[in-house]
PDB file of N, CA and C in Angstrom:
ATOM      1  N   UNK A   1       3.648 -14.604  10.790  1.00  0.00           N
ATOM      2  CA  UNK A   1       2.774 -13.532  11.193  1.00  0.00           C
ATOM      3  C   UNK A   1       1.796 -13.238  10.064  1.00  0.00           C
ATOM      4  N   UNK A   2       0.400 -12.966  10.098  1.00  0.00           N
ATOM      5  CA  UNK A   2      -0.076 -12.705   9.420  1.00  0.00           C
ATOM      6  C   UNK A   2      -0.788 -11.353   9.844  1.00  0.00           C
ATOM      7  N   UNK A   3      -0.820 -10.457   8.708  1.00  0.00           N
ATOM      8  CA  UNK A   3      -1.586  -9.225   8.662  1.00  0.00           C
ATOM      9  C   UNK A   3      -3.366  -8.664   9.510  1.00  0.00           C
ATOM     10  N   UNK A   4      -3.455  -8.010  10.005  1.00  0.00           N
ATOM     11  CA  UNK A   4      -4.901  -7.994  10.233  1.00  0.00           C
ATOM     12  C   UNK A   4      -5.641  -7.670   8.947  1.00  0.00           C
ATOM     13  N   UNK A   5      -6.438  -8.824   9.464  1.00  0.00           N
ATOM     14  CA  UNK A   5      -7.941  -9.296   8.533  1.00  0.00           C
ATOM     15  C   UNK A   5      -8.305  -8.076   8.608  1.00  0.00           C
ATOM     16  N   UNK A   6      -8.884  -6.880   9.081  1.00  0.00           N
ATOM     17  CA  UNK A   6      -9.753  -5.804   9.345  1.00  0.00           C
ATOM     18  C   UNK A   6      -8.593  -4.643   8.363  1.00  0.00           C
ATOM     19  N   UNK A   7      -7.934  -4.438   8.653  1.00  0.00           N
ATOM     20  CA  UNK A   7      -6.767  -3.456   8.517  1.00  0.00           C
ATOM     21  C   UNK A   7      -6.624  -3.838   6.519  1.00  0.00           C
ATOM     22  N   UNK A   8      -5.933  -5.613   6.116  1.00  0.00           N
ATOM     23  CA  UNK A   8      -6.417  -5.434   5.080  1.00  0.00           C
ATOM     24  C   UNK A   8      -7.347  -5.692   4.348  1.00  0.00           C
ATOM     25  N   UNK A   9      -8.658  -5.552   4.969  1.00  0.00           N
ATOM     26  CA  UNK A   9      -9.919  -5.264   3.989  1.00  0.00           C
ATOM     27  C   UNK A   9     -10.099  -3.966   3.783  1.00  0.00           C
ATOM     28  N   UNK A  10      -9.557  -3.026   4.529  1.00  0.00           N
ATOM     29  CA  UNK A  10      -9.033  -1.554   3.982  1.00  0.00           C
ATOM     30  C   UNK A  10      -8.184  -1.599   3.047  1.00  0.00           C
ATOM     31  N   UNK A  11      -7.015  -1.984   3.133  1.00  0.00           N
ATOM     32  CA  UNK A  11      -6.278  -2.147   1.748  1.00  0.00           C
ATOM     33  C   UNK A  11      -6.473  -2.106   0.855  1.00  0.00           C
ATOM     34  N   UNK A  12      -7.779  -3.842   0.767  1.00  0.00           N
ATOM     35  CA  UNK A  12      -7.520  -4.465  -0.298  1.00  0.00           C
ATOM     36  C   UNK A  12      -9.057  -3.245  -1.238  1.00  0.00           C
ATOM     37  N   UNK A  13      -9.709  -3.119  -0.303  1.00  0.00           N
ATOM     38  CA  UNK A  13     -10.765  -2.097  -0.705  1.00  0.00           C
ATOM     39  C   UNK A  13     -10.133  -0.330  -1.599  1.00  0.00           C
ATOM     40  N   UNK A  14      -9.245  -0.182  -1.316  1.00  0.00           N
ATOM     41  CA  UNK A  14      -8.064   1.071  -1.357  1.00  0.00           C
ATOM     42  C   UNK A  14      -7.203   0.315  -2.982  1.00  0.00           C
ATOM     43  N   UNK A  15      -7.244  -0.965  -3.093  1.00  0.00           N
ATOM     44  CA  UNK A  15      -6.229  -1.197  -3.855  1.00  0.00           C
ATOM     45  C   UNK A  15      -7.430  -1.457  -5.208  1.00  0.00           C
ATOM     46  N   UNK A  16      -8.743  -1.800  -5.057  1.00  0.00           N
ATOM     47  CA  UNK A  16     -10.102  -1.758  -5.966  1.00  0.00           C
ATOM     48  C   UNK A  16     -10.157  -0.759  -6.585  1.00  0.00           C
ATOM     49  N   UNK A  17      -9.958   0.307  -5.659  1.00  0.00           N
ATOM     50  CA  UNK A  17     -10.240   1.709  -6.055  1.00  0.00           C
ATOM     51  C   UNK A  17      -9.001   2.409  -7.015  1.00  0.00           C
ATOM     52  N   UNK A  18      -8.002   2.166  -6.827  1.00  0.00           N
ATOM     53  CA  UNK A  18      -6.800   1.898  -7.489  1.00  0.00           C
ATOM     54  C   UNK A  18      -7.049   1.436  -9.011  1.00  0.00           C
ATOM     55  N   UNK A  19      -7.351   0.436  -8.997  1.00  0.00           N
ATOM     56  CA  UNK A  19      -7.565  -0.256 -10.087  1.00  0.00           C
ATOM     57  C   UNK A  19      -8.297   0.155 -11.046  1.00  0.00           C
ATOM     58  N   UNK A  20      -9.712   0.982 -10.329  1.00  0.00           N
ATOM     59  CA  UNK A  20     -10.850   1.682 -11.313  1.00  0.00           C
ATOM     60  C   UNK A  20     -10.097   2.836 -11.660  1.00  0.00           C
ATOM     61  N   UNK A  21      -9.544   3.611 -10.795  1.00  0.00           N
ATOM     62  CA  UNK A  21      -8.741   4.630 -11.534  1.00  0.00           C
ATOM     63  C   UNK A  21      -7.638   4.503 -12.424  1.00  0.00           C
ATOM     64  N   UNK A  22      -6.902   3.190 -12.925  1.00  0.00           N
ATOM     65  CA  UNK A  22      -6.438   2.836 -13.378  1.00  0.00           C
ATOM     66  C   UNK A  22      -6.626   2.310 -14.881  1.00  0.00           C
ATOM     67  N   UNK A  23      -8.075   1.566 -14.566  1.00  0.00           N
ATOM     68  CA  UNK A  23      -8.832   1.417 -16.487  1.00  0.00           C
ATOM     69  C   UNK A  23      -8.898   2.633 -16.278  1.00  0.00           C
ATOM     70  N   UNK A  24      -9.549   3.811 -15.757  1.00  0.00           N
ATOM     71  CA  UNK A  24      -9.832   5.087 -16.200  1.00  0.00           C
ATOM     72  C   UNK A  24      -8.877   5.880 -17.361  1.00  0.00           C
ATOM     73  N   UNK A  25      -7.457   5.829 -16.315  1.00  0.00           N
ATOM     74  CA  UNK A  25      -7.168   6.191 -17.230  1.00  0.00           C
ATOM     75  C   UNK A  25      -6.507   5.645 -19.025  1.00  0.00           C
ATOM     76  N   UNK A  26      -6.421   4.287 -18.737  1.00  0.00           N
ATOM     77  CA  UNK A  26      -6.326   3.764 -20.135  1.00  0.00           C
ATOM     78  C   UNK A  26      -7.438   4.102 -20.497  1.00  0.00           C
ATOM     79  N   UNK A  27      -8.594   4.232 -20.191  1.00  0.00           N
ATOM     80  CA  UNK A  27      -9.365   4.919 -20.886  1.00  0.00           C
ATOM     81  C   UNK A  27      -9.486   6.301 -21.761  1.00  0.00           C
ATOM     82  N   UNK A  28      -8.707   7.058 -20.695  1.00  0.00           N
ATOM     83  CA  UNK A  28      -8.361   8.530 -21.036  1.00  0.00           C
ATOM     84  C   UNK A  28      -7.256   8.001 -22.128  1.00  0.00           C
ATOM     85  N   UNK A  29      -6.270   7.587 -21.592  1.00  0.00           N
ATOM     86  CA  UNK A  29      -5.606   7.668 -23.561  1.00  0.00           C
ATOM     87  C   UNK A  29      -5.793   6.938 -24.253  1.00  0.00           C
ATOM     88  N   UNK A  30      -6.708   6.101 -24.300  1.00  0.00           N
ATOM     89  CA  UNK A  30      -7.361   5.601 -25.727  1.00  0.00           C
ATOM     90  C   UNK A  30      -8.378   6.413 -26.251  1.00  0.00           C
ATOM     91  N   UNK A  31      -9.148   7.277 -25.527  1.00  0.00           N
ATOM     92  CA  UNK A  31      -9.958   8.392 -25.449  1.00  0.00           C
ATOM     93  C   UNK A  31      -9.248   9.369 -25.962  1.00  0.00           C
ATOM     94  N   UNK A  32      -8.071   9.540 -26.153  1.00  0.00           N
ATOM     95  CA  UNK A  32      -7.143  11.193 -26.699  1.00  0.00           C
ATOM     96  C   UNK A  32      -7.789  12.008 -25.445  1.00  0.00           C
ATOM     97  N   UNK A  33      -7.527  11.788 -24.490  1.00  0.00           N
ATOM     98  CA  UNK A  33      -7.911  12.653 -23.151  1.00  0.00           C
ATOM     99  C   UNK A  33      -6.344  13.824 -23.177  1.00  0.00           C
ATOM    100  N   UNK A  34      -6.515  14.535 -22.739  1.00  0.00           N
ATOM    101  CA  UNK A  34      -5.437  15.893 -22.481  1.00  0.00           C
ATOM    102  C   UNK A  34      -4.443  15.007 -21.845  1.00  0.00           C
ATOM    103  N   UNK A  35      -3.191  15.632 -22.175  1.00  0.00           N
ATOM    104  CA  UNK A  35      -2.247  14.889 -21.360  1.00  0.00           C
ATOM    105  C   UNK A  35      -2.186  15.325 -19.768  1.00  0.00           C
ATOM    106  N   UNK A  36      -2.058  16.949 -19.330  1.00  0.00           N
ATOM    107  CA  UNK A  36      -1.992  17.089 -18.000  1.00  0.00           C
ATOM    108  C   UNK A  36      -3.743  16.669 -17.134  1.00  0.00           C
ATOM    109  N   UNK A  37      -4.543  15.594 -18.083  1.00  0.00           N
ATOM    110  CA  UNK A  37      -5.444  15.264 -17.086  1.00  0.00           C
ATOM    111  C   UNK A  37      -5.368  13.992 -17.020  1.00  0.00           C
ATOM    112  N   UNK A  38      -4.573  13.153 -17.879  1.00  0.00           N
ATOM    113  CA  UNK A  38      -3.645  12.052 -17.823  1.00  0.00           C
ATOM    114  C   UNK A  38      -2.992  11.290 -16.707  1.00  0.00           C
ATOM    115  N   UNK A  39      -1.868  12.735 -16.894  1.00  0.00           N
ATOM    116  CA  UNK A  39      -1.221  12.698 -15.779  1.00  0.00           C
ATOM    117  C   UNK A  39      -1.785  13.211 -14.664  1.00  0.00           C
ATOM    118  N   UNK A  40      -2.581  13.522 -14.130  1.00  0.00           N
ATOM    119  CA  UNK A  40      -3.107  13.885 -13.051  1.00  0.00           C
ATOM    120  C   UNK A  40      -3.928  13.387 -12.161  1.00  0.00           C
ATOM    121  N   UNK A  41      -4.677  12.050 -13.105  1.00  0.00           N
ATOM    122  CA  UNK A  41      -5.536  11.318 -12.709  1.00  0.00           C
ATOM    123  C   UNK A  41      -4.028  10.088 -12.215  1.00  0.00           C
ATOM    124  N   UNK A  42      -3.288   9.635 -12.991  1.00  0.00           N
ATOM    125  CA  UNK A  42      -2.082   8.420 -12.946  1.00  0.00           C
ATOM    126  C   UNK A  42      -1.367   9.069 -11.873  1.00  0.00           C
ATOM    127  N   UNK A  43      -1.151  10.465 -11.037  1.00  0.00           N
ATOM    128  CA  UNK A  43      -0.690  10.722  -9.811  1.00  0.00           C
ATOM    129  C   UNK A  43      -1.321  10.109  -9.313  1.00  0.00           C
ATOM    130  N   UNK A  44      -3.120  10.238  -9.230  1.00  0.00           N
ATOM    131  CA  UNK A  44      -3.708   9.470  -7.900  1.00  0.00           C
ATOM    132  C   UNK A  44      -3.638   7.920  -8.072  1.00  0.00           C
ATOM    133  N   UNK A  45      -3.504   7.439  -8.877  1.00  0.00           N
ATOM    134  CA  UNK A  45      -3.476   5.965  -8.483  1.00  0.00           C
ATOM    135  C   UNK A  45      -2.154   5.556  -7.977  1.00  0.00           C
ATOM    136  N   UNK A  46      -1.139   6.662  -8.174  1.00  0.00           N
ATOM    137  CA  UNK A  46       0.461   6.089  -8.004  1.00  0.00           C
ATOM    138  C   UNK A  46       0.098   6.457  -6.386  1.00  0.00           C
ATOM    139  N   UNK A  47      -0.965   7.460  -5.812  1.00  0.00           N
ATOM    140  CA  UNK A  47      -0.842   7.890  -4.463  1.00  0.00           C
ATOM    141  C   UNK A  47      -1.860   6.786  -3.970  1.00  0.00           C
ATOM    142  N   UNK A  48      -2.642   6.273  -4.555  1.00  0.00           N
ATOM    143  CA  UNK A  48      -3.717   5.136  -3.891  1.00  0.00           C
ATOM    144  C   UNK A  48      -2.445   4.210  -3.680  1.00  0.00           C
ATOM    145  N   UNK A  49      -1.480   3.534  -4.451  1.00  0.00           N
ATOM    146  CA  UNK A  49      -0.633   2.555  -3.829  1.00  0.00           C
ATOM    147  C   UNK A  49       0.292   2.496  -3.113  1.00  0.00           C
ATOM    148  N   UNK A  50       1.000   3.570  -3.295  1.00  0.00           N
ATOM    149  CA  UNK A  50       1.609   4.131  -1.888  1.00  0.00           C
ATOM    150  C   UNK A  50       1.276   4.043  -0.586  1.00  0.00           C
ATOM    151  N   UNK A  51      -0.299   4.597  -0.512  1.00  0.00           N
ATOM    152  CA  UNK A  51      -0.702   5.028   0.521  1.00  0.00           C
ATOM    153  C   UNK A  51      -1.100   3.128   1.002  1.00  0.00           C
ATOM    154  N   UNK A  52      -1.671   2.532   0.156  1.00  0.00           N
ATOM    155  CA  UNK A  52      -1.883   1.107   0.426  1.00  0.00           C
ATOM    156  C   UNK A  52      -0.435   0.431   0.865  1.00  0.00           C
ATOM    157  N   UNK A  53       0.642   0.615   0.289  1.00  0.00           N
ATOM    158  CA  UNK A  53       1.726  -0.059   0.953  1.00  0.00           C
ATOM    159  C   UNK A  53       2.108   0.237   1.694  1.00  0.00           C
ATOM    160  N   UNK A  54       1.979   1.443   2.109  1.00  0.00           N
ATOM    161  CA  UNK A  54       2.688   2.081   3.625  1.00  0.00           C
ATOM    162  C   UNK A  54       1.583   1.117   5.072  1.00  0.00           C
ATOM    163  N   UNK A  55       0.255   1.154   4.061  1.00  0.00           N
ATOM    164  CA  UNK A  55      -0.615   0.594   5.484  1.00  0.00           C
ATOM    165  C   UNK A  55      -0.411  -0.557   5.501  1.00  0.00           C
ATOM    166  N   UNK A  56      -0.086  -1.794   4.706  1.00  0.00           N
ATOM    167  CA  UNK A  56       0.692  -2.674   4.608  1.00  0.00           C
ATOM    168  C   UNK A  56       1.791  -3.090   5.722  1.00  0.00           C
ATOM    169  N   UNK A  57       2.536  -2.326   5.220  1.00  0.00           N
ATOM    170  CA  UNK A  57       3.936  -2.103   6.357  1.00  0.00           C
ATOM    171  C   UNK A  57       3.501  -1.492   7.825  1.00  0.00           C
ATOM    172  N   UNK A  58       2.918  -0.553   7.871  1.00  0.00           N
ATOM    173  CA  UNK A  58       2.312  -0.215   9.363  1.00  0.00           C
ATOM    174  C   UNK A  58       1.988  -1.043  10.025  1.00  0.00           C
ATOM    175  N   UNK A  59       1.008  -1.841   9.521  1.00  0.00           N
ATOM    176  CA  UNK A  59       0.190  -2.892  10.074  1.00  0.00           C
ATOM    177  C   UNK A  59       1.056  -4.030  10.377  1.00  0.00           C
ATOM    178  N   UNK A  60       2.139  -4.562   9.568  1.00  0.00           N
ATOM    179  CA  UNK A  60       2.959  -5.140   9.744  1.00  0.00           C
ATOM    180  C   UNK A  60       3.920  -5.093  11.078  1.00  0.00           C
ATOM    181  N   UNK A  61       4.222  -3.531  11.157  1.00  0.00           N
ATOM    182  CA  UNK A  61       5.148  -3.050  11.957  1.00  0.00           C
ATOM    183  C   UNK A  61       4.546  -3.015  13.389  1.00  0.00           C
ATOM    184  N   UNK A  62       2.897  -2.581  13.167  1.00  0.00           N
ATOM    185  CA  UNK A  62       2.328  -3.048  14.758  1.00  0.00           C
ATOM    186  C   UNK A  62       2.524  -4.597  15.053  1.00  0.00           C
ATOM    187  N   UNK A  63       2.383  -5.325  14.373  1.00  0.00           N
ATOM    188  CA  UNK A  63       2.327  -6.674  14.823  1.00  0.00           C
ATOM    189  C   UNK A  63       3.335  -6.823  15.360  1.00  0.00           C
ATOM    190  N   UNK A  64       4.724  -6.671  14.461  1.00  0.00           N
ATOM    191  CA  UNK A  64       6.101  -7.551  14.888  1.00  0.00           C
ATOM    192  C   UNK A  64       6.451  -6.429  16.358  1.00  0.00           C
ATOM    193  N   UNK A  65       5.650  -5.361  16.524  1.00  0.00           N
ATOM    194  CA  UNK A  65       5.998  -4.678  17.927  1.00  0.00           C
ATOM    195  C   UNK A  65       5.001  -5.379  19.087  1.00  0.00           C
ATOM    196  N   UNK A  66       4.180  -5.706  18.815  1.00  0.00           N
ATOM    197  CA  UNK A  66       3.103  -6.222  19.971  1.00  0.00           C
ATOM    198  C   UNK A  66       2.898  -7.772  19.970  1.00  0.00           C
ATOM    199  N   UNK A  67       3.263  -8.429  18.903  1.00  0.00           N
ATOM    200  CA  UNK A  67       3.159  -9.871  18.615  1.00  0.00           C
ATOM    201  C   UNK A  67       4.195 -10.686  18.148  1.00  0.00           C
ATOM    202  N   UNK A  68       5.066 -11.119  19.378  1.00  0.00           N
ATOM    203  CA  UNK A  68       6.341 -11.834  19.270  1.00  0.00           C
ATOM    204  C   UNK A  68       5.436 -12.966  18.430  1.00  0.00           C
ATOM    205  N   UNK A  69       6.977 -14.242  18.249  1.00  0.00           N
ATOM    206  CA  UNK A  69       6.558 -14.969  17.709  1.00  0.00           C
ATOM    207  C   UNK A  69       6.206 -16.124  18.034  1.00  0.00           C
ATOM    208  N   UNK A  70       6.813 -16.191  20.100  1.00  0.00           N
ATOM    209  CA  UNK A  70       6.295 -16.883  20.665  1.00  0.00           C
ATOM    210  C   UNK A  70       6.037 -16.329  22.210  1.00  0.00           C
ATOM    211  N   UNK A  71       5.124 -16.953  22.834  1.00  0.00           N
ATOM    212  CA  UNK A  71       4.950 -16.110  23.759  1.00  0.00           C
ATOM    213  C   UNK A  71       6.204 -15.799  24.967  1.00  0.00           C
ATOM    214  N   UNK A  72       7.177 -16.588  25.021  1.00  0.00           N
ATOM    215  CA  UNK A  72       8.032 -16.119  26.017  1.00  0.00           C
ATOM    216  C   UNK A  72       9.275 -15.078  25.363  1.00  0.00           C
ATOM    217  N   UNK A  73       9.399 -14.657  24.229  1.00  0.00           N
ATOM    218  CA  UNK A  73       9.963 -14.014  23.291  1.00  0.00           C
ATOM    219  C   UNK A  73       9.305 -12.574  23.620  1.00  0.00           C
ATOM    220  N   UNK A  74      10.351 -11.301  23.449  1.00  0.00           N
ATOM    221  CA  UNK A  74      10.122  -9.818  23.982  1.00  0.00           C
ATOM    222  C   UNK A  74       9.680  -9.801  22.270  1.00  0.00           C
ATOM    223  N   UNK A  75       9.231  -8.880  22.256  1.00  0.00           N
ATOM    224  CA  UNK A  75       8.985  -7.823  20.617  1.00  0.00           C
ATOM    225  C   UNK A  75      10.189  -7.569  19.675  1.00  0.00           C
ATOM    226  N   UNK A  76      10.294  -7.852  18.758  1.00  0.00           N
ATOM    227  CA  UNK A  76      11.647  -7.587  18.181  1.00  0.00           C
ATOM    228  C   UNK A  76      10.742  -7.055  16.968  1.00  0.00           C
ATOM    229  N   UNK A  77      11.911  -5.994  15.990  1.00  0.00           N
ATOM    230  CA  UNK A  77      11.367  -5.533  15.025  1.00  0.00           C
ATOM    231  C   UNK A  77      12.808  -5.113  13.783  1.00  0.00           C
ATOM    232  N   UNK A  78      12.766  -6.405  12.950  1.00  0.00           N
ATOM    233  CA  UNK A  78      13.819  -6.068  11.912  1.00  0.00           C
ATOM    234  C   UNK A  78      14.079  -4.813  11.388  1.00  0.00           C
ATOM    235  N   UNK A  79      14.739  -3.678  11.690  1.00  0.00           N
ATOM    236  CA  UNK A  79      14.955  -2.272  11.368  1.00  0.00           C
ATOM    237  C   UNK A  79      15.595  -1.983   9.738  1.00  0.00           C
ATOM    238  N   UNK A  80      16.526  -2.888   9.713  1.00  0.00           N
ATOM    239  CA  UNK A  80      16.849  -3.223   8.351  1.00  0.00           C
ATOM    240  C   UNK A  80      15.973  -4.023   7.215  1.00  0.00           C
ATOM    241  N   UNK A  81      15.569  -4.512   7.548  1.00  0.00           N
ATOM    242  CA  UNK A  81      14.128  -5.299   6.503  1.00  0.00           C
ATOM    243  C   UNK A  81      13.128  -3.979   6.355  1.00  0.00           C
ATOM    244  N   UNK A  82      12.421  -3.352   7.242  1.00  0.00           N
ATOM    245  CA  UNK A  82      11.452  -2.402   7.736  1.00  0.00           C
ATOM    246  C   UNK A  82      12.049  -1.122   6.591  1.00  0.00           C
ATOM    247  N   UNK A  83      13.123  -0.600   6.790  1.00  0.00           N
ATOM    248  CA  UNK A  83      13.388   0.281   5.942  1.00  0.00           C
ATOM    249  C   UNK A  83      13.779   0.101   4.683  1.00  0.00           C
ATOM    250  N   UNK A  84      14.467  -1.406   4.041  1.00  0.00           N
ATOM    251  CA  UNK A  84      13.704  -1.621   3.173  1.00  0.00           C
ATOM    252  C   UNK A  84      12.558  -1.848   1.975  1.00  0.00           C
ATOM    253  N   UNK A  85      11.744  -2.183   2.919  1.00  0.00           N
ATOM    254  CA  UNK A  85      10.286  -2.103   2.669  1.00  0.00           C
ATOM    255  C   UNK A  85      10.102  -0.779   2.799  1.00  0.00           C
ATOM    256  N   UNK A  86      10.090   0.361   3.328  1.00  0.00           N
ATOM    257  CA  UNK A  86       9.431   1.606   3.294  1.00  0.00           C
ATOM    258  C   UNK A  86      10.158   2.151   1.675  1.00  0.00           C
ATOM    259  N   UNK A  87      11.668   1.777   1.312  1.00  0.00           N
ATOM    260  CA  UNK A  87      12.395   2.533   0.251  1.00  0.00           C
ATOM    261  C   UNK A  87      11.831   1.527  -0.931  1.00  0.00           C
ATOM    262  N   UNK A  88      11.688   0.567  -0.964  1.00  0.00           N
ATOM    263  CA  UNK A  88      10.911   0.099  -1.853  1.00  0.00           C
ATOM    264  C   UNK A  88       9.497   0.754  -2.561  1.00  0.00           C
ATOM    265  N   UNK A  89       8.899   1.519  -1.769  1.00  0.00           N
ATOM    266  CA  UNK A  89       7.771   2.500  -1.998  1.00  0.00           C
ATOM    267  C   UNK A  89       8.510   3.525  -2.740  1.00  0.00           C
ATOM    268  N   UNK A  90       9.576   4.095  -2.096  1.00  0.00           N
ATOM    269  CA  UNK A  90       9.968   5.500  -2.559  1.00  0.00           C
ATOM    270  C   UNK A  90      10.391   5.693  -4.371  1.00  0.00           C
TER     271      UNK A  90
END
């Protein structure tokens, strides 16, 4: 199965943005930036990847519900793998 093309060019666009906030803040502490603006800026990038892996897995989770793996095959959806993957985020 592969992921939607459309779905992750959101991602991967979400995971860019990630990244700039990320030199940022090595910037900020090589800069002697305040620590609670440190940490405040390194919440949002920990929430940019989150939020990118959950859409990850969503997108995932529509497929394996609407896109067996062959066409005479019903929808199946590994429940144990799936919550895995969501606690892996946590």
């Amino acid at each position: 199965m592969e992921l939607d093309p459309g779905e992750m060019t959101k991602v991967s666009n979400r995971l860019k943005r990630a990244q700039g906030q990320l030199a940022a803040v090595i910037r900020m502490l090589d800069g002697g930036s305040s620590c609670e603006d440190v940490v405040t800026q390194l919440s949002a990038v920990s929430r940019a990847l989150d939020r990118a892996g959950f859409a990850i897995i969503a997108s995932g989770m529509r497929q394996c519900l609407t896109q067996p793996e062959s066409s005479d095959e019903a929808p199946t959806l590994d429940v144990a793998k799936l919550e895995k993957l969501f606690l892996s985020l946590a």
